[in-house]
N, C-alpha and C. Protein backbone atom coordinates (compact mmCIF):
# COMPACT_ATOMS: atom_id res chain seq x y z
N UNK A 1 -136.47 34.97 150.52
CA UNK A 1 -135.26 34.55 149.86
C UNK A 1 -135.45 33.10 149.40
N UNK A 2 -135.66 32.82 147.93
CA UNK A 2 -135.68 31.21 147.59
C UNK A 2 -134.03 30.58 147.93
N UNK A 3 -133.96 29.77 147.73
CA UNK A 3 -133.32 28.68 147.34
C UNK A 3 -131.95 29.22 146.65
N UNK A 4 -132.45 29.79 145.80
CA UNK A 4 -130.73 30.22 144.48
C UNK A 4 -129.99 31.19 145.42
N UNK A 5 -131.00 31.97 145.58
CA UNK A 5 -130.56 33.15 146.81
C UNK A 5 -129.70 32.40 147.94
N UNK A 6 -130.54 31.99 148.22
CA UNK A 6 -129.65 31.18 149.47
C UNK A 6 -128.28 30.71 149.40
N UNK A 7 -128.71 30.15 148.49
CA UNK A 7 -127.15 29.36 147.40
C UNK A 7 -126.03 30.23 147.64
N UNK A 8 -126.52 31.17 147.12
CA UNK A 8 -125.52 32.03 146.25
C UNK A 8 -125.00 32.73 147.49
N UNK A 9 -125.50 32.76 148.67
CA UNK A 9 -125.20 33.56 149.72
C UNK A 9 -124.16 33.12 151.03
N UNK A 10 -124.60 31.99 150.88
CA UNK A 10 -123.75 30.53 151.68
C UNK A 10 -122.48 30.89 150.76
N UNK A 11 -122.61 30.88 149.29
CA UNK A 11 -121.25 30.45 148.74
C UNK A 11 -120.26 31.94 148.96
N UNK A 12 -120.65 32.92 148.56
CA UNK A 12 -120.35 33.87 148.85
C UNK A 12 -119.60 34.17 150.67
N UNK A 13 -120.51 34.05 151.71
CA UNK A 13 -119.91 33.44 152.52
C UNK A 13 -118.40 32.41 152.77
N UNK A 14 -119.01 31.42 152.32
CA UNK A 14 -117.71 30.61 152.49
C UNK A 14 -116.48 31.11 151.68
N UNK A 15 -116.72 31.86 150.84
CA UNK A 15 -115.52 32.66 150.13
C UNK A 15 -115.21 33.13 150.84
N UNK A 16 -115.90 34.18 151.54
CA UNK A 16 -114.82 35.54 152.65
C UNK A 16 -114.52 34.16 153.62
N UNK A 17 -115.08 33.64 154.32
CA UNK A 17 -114.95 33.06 155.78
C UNK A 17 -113.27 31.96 155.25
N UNK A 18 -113.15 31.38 153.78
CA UNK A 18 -112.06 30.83 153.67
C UNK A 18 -110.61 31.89 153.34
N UNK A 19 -111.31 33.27 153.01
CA UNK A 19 -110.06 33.90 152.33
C UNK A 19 -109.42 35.14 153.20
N UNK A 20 -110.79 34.55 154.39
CA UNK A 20 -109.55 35.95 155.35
C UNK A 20 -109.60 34.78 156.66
N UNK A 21 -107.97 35.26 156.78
CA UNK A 21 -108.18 34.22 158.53
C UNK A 21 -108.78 34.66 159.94
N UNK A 22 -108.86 35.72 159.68
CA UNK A 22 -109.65 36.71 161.05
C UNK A 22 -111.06 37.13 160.72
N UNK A 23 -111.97 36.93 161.20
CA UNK A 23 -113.86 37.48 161.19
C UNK A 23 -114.27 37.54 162.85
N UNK A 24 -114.90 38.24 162.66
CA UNK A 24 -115.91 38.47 164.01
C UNK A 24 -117.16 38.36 163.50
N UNK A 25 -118.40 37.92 164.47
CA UNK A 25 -119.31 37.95 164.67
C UNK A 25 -119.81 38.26 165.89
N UNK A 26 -120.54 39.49 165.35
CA UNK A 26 -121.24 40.58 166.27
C UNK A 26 -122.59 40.78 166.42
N UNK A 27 -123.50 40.95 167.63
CA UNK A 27 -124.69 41.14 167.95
C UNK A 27 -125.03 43.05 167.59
N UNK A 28 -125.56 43.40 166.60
CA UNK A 28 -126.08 44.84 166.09
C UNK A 28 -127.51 45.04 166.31
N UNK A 29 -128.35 44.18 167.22
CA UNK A 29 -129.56 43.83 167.17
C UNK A 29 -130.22 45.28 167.40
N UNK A 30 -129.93 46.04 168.03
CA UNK A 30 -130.95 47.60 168.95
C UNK A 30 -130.53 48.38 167.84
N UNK A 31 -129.42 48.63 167.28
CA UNK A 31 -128.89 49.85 166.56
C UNK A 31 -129.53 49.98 165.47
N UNK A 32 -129.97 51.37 165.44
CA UNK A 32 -130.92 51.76 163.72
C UNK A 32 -129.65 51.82 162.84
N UNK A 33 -130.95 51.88 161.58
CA UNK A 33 -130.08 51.98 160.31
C UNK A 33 -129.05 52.87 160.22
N UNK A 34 -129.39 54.04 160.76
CA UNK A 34 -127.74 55.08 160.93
C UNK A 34 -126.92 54.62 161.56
N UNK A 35 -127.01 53.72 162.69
CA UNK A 35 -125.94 53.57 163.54
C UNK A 35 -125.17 52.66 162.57
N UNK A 36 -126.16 51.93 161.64
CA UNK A 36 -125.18 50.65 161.51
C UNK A 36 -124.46 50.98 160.16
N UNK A 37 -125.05 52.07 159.35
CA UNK A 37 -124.48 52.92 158.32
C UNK A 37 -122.77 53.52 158.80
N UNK A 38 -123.60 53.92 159.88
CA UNK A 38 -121.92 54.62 160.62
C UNK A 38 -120.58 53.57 160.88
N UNK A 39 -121.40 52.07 161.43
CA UNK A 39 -120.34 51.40 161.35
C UNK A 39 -119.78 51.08 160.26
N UNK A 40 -120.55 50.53 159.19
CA UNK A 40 -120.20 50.49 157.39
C UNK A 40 -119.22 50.69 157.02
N UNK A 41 -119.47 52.77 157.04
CA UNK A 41 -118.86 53.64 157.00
C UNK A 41 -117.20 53.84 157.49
N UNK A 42 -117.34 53.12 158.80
CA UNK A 42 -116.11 53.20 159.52
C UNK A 42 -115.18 52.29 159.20
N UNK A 43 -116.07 50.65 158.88
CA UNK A 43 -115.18 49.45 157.94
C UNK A 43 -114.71 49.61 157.12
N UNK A 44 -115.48 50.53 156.08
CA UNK A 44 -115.18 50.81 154.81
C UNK A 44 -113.90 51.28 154.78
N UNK A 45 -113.76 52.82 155.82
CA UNK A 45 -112.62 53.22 156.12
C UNK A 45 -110.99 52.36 156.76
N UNK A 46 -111.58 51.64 157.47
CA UNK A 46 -110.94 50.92 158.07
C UNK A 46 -110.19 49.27 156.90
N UNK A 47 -110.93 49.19 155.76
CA UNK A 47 -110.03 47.93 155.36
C UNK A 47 -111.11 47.16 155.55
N UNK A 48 -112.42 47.34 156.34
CA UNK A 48 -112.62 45.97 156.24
C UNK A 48 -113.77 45.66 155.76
N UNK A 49 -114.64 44.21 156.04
CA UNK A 49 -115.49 44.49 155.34
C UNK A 49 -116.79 43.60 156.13
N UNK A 50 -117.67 44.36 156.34
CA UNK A 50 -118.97 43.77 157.27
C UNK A 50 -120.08 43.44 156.13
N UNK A 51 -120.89 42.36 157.13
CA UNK A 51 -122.21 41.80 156.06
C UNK A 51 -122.97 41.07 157.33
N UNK A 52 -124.38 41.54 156.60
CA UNK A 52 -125.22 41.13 157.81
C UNK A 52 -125.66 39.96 156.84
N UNK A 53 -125.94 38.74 157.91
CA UNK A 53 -126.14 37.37 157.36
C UNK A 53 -127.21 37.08 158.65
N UNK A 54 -128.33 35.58 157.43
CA UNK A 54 -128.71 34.71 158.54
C UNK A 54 -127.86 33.97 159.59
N UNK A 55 -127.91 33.82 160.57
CA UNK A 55 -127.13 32.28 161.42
C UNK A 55 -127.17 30.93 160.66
N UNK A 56 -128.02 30.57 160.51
CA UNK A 56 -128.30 29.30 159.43
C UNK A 56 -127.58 29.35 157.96
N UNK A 57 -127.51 30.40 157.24
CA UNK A 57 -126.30 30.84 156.22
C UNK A 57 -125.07 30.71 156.88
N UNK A 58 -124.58 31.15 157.77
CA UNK A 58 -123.27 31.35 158.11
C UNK A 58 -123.20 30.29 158.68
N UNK A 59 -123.91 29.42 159.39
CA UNK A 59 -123.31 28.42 159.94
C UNK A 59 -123.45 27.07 158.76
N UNK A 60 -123.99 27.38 157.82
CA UNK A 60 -123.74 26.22 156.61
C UNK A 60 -122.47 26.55 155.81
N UNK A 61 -122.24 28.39 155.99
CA UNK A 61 -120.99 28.61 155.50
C UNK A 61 -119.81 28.16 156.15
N UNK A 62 -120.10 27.98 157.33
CA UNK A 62 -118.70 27.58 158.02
C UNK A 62 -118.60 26.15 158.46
N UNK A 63 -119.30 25.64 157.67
CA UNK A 63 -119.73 23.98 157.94
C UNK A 63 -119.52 23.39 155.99
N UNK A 64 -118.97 24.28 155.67
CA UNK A 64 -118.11 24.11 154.06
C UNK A 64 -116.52 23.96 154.74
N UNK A 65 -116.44 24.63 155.44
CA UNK A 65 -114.93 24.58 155.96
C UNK A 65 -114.26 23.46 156.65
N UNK A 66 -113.60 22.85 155.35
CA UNK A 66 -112.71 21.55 155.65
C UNK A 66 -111.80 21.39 156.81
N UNK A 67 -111.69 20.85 157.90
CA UNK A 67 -110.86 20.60 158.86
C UNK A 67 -110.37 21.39 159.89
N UNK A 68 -112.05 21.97 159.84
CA UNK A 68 -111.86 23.07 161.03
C UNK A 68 -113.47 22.86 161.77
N UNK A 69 -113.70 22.87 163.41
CA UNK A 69 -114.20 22.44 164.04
C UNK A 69 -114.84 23.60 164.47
N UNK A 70 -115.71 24.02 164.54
CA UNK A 70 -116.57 26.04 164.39
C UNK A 70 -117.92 25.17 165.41
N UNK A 71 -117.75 24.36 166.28
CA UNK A 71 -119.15 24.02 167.45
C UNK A 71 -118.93 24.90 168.38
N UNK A 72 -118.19 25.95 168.82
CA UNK A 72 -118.26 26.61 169.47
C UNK A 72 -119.42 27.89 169.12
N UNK A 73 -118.82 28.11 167.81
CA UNK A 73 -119.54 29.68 167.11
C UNK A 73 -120.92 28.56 166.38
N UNK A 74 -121.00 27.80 166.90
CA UNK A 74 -122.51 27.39 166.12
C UNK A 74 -123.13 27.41 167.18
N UNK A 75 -123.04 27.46 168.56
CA UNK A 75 -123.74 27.71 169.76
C UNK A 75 -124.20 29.25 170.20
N UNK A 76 -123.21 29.91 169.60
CA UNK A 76 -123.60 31.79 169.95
C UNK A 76 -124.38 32.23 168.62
N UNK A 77 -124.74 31.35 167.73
CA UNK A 77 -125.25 31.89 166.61
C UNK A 77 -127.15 32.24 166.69
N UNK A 78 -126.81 32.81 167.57
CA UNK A 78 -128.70 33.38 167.82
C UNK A 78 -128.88 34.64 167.49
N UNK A 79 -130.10 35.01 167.28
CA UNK A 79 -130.15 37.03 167.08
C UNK A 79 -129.52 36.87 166.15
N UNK A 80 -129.59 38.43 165.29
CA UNK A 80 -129.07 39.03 164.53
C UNK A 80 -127.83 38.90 164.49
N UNK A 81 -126.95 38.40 163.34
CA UNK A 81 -125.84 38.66 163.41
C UNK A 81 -124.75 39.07 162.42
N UNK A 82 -123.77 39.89 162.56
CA UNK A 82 -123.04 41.26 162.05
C UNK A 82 -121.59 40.32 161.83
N UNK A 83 -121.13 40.00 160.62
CA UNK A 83 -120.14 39.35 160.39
C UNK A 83 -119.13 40.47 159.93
N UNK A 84 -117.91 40.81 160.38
CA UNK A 84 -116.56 41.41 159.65
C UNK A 84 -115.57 40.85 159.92
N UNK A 85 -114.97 40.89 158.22
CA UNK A 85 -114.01 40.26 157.80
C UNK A 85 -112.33 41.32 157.95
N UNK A 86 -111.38 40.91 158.53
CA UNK A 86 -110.25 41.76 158.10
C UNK A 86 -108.98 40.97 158.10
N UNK A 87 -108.13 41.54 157.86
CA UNK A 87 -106.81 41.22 157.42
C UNK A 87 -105.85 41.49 158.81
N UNK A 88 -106.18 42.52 159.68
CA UNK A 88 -105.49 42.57 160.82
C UNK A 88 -106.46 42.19 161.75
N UNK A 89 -105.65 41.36 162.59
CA UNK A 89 -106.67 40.47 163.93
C UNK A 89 -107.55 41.38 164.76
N UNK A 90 -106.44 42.74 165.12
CA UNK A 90 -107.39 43.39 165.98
C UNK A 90 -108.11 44.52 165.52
N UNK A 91 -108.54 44.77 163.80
CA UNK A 91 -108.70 46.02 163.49
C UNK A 91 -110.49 45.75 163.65
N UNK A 92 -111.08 44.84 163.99
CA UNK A 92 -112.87 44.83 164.12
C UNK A 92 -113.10 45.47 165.85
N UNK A 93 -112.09 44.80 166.52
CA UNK A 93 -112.38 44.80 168.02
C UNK A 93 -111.81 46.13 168.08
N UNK A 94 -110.99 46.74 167.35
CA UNK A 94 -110.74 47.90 167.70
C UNK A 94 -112.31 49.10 167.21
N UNK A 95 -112.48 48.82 165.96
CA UNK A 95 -113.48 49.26 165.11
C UNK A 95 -115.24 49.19 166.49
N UNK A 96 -114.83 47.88 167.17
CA UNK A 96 -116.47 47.75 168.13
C UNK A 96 -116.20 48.68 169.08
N UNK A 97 -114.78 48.76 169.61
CA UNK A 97 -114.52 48.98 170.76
C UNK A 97 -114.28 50.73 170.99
N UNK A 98 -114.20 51.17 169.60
CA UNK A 98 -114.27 52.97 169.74
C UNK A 98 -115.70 53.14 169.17
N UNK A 99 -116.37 52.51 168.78
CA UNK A 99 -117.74 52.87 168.58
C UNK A 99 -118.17 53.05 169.65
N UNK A 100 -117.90 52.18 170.71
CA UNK A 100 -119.44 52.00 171.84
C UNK A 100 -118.40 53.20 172.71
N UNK A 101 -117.32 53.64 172.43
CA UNK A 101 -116.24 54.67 173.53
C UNK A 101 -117.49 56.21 173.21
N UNK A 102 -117.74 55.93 171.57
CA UNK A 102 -117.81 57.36 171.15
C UNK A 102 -119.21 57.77 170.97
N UNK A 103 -120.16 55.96 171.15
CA UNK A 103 -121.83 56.60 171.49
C UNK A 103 -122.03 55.61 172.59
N UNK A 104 -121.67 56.81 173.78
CA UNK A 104 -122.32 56.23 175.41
C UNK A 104 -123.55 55.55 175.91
N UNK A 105 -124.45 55.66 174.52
CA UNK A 105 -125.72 55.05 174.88
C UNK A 105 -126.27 53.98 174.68
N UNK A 106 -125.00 53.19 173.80
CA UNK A 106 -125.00 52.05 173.54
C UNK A 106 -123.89 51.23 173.84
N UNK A 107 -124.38 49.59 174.16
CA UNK A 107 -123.36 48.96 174.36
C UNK A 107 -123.18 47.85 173.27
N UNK A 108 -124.09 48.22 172.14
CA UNK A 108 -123.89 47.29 170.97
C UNK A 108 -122.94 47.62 170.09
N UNK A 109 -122.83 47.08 169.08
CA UNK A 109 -122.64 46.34 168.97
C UNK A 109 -121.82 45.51 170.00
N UNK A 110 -122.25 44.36 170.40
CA UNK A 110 -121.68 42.88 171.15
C UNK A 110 -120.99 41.85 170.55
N UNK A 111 -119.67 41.72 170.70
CA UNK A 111 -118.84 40.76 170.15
C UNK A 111 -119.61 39.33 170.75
N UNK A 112 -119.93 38.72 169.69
CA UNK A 112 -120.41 37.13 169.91
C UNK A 112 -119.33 36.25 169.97
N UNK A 113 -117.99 36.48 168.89
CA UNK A 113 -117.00 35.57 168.85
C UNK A 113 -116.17 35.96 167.63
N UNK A 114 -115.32 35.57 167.31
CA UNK A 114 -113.69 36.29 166.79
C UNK A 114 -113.21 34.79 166.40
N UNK A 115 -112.91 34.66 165.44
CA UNK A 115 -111.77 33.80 165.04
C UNK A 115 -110.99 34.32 164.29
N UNK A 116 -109.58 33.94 165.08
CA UNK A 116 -108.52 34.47 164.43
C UNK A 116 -107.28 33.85 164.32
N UNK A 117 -106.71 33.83 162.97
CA UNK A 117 -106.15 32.27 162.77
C UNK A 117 -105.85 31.51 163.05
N UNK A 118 -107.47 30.64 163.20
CA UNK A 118 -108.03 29.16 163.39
C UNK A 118 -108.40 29.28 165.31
N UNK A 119 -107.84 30.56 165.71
CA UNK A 119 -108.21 30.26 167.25
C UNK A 119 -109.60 30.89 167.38
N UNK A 120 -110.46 30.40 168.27
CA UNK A 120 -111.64 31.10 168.27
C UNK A 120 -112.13 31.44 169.55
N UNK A 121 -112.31 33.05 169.87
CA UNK A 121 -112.70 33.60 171.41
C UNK A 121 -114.71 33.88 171.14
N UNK A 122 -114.57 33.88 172.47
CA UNK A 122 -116.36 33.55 172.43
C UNK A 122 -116.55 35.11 173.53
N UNK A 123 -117.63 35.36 173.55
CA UNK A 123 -117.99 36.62 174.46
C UNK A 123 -117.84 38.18 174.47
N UNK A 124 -117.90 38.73 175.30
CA UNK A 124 -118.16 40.18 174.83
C UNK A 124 -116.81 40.58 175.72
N UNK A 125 -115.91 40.15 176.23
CA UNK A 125 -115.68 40.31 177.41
C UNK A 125 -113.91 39.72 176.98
N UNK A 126 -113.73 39.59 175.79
CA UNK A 126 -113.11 39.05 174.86
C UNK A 126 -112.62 40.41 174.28
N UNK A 127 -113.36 41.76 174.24
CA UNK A 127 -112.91 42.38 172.98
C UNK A 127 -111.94 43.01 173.69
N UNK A 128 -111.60 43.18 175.22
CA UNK A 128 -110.39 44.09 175.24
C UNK A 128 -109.31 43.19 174.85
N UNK A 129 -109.54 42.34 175.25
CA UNK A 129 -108.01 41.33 174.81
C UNK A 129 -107.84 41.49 173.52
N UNK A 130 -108.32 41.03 172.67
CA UNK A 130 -108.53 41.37 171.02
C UNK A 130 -108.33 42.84 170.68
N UNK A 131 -108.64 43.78 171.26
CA UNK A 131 -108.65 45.08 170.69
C UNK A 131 -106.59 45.48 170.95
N UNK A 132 -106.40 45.00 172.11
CA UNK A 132 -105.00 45.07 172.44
C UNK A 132 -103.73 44.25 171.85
N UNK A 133 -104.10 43.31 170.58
CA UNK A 133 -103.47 42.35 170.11
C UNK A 133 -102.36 43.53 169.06
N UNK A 134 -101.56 42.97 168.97
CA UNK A 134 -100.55 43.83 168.09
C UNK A 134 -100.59 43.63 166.37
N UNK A 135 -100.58 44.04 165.55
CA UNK A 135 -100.90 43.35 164.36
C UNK A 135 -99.55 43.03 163.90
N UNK A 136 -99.52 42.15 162.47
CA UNK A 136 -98.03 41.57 162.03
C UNK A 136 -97.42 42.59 162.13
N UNK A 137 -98.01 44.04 161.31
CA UNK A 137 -96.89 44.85 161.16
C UNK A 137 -96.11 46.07 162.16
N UNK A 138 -97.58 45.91 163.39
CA UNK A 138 -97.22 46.29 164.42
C UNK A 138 -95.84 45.86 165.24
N UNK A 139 -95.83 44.08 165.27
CA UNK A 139 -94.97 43.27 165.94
C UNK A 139 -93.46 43.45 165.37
N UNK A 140 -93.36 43.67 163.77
CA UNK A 140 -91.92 43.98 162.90
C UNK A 140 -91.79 44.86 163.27
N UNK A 141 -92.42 46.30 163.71
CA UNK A 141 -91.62 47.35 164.10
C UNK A 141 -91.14 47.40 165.46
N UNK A 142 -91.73 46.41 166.10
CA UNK A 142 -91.10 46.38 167.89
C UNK A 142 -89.82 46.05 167.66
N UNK A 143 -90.11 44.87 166.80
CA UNK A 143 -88.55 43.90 166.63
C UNK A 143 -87.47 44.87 166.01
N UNK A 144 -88.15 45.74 165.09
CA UNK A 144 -87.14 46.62 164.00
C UNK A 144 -86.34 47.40 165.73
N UNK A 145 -87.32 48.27 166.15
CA UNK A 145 -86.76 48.87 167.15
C UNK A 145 -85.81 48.55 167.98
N UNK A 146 -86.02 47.07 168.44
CA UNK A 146 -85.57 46.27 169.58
C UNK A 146 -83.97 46.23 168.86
N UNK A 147 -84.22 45.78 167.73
CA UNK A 147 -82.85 45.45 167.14
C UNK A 147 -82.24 46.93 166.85
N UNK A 148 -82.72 48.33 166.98
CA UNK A 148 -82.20 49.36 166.45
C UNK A 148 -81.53 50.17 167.50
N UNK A 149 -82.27 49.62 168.91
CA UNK A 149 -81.72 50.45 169.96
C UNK A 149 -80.42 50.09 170.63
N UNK A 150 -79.63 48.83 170.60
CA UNK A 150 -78.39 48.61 170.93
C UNK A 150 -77.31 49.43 170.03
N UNK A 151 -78.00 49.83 168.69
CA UNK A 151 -76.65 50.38 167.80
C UNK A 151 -76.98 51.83 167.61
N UNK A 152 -78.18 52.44 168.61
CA UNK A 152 -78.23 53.96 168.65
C UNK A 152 -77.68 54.38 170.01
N UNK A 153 -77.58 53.26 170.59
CA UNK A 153 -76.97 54.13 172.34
C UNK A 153 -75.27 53.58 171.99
N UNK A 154 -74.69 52.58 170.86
CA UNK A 154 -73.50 52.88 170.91
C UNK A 154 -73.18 54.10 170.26
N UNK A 155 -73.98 54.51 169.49
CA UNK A 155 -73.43 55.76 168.46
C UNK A 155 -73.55 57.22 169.38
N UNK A 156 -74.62 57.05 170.02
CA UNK A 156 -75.01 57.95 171.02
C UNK A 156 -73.65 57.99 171.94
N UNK A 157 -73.41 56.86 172.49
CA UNK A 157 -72.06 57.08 173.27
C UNK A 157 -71.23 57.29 172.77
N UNK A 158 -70.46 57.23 171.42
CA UNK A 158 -69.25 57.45 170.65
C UNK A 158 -69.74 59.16 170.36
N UNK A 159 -70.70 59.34 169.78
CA UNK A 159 -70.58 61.04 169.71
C UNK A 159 -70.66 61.94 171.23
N UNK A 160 -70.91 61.34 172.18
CA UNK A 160 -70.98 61.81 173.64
C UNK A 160 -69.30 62.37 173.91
N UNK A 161 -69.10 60.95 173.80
CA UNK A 161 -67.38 60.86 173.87
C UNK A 161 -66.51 62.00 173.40
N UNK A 162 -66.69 62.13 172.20
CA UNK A 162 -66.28 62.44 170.76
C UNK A 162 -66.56 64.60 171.09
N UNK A 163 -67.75 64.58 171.86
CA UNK A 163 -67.79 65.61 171.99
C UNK A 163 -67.04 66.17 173.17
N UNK A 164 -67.19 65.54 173.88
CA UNK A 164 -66.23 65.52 175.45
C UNK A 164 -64.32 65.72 175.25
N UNK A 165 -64.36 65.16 174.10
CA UNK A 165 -62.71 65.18 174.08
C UNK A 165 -62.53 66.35 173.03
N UNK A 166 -63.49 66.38 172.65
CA UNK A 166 -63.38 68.02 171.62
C UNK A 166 -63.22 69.24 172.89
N UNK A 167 -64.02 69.28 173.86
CA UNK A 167 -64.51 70.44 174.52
C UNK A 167 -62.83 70.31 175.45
N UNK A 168 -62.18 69.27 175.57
CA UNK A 168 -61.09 68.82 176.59
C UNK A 168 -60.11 69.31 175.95
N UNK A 169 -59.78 68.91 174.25
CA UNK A 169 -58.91 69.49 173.53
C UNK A 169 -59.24 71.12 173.69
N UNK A 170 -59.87 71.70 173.62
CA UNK A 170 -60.53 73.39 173.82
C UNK A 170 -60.17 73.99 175.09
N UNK A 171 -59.77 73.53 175.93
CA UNK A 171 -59.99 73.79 177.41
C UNK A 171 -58.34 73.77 177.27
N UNK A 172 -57.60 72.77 176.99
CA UNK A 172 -56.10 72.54 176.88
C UNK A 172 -55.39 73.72 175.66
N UNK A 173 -56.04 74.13 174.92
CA UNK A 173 -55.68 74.94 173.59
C UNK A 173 -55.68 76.36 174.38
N UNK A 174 -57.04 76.35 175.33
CA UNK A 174 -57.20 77.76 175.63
C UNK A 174 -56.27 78.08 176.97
N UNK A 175 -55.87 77.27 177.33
CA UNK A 175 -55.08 76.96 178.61
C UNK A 175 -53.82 77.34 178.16
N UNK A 176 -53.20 77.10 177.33
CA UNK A 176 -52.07 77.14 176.36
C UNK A 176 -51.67 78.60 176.01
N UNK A 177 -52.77 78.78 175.12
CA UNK A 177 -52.42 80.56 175.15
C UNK A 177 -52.45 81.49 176.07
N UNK A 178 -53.06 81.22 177.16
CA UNK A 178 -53.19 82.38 178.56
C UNK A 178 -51.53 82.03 179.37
C-alpha cells in the first residue's frame, strides 16, 4: 500500500470514526474468510458497517479527532483489527455476542474496545454490559409504556366497574319478574 493509499484510507476512516458516535474494535485474528464473510453478512443485515483496517491507520484516524482523548484505544491497538460502525450502541456487541452463542468453537471475534458516545470501554469482558444497553428507541418505548400504563388500569377499572353494575342491574331486573 503506497502513500495515496494510505491517505485515502486514514481519511476515509476519520469520516466513519467522526460520523457515527458508536464503533467497536474487534480482535477477528483465527477466523477464516467464511467466518468473517458470515459476520459481513450479518452487519450488512444488521445496519451496520465493518472494515478491516491497519492499527497505525486507525490510530492516525482517530488522532484527526479534535478534542477527544482515544490513549486508551491506542494501547489495545495490536493484532488484527475489525472496526464496526453503528448507529445503535448495542447493535455490534449484540452482532459479537450471538455469533460466538451460535459457533461454539470460537471465542472470536474479541471485543478490544467500544466507544460509545465519547465514552470508551476496553476488554472482552465489556460485551455483556454493552450487548444489554437499551437503544434510543428501545428507551422511548419503556417511557411510552410507563406513561401508558396508569391510563390502561384506570380504563381497565372503569369497564370492570361498568360491567359489575350491568350484571347487578340484571340480577335486580331478574329478581323483579320472579
Amino acid at each position: 500500500m503506497n502513500r495515496t493509499q494510505k491517505a485515502q484510507v486514514i481519511d476515509e476512516l476519520h469520516q466513519q470514526l467522526t460520523s457515527n458516535n458508536n464503533f467497536y474494535i474487534a480482535d477477528s485474528s483465527t477466523l477464516t474468510v467464511e467466518e468473517i464473510n458470515k459476520i459481513r453478512e450479518n452487519c450488512f443485515k444488521g445496519g451496520l458497517t465493518m472494515r478491516v483496517a491497519k492499527n497505525t491507520l486507525i490510530k492516525k484516524a482517530l488522532e484527526r479527532i479534535e478534542g477527544r482523548n482515544f490513549d486508551e484505544i491506542y494501547a489495545i491497538l495490536k493484532g488484527p483489527s475489525t472496526i464496526i460502525f453503528s448507529e445503535a450502541a448495542n447493535a455490534p456487541a449484540r452482532l459479537i455476542k450471538d455469533y460466538r452463542e451460535g459457533n461454539k468453537k470460537s471465542e472470536k471475534p474479541t471485543l478490544k474496545a467500544a466507544c460509545i458516545d465519547g465514552d470508551i470501554f476496553i476488554g472482552d469482558e465489556q460485551l455483556e454490559t454493552l450487548s444489554a444497553l437499551k437503544s434510543k428507541n428501545e428507551l422511548i418505548a419503556d417511557v411510552v409504556a410507563l406513561l401508558q400504563s396508569p391510563a390502561k388500569n384506570v380504563i381497565s377499572a372503569l369497564q370492570s366497574g361498568g360491567n359489575k353494575l350491568a350484571g347487578i342491574l340484571k340480577t335486580l331486573a331478574e329478581r323483579e319478574e320472579a
